[in-house]
Protein backbone atom coordinates (compact mmCIF):
# COMPACT_ATOMS: atom_id res chain seq x y z
CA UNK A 1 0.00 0.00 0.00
CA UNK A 2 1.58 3.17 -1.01
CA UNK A 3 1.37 6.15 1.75
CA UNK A 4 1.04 9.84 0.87
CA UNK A 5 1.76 12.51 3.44
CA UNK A 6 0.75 16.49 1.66
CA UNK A 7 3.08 18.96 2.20
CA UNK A 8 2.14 22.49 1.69
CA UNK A 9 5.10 24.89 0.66
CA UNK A 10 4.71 28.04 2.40
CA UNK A 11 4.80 30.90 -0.07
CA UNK A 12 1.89 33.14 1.61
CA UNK A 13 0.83 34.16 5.14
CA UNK A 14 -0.14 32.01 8.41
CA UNK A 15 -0.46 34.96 10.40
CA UNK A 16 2.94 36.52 9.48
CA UNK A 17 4.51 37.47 6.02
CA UNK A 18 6.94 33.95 5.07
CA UNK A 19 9.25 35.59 2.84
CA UNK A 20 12.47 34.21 4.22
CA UNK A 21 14.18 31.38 2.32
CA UNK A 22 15.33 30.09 6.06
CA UNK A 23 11.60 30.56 7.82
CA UNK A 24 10.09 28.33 4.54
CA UNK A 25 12.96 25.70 4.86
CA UNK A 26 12.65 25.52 8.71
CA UNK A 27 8.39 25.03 8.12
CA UNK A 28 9.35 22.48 5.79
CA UNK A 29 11.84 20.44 6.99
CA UNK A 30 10.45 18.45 10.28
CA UNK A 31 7.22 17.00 8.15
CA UNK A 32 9.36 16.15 5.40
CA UNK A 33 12.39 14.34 7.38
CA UNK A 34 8.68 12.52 9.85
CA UNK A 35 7.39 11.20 6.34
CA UNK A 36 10.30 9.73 4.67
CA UNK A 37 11.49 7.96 8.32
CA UNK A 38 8.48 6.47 7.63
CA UNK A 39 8.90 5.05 4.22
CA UNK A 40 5.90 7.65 2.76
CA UNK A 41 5.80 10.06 -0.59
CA UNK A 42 5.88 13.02 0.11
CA UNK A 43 4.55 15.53 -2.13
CA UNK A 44 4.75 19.21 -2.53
CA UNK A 45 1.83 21.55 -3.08
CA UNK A 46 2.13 24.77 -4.13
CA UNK A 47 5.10 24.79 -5.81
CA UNK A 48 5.47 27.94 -7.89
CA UNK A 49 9.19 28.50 -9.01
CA UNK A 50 12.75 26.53 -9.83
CA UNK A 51 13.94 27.76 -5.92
CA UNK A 52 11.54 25.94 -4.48
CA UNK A 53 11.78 23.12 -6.39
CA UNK A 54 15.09 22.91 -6.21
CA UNK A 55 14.94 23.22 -2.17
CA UNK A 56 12.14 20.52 -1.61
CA UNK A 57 14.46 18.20 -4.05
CA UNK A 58 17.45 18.83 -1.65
CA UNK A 59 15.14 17.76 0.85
CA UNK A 60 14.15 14.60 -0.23
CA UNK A 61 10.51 15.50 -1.64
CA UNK A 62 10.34 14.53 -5.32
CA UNK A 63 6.79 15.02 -6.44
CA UNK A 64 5.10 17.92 -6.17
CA UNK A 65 2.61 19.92 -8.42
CA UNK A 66 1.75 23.61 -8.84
CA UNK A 67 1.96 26.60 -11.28
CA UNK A 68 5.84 25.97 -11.53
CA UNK A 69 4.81 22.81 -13.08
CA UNK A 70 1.76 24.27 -15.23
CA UNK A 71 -1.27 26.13 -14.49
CA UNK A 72 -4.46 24.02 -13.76
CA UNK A 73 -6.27 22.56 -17.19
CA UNK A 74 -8.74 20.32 -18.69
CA UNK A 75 -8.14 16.73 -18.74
CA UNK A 76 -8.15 16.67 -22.55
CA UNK A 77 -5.39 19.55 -22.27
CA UNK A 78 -3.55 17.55 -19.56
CA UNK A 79 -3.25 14.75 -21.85
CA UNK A 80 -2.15 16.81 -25.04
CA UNK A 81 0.66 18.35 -22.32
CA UNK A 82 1.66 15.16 -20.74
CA UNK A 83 2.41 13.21 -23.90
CA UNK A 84 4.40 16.35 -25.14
CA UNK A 85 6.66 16.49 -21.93
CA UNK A 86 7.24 13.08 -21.65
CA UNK A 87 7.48 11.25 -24.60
């Protein structure tokens, strides 16, 4: 059975203004590190540029999804894009 834990990338407000690199990795980090001791996916949300994909990479998340990525779309669009990135 294959586990997913969510992981939100902080990008906006929770009460305060996250604009520091070092605030998002510290928010980051601890559920990141508690899912993969665990042997579960973890998977970004939210992801909107390289920098932060490139940080939740170094981290050990792999999969994530947001406008980075692409901007949300029809499933007939989806599968026009996906067989043009990865055939």
């Amino acid at each position: 059975m294959l586990a997913v834990f969510l992981l939100y990338f902080v990008t906006g407000k929770i009460g305060l203004q996250l604009s520091s690199h070092a605030l998002q990795v510290t928010l980051i980090w601890p559920p990141t590190v508690i899912a993969l001791s665990f042997s579960l996916d973890v998977i970004a949300e939210g992801v909107e540029s390289h920098v932060q994909s490139t940080v939740l990479i170094d981290l050990g998340c792999h999969l994530g999804q947001g406008y980075y990525f692409s901007h949300p779309m029809p499933a007939d669009e989806f599968m026009m894009w996906f067989k043009k990135h990865h055939d």
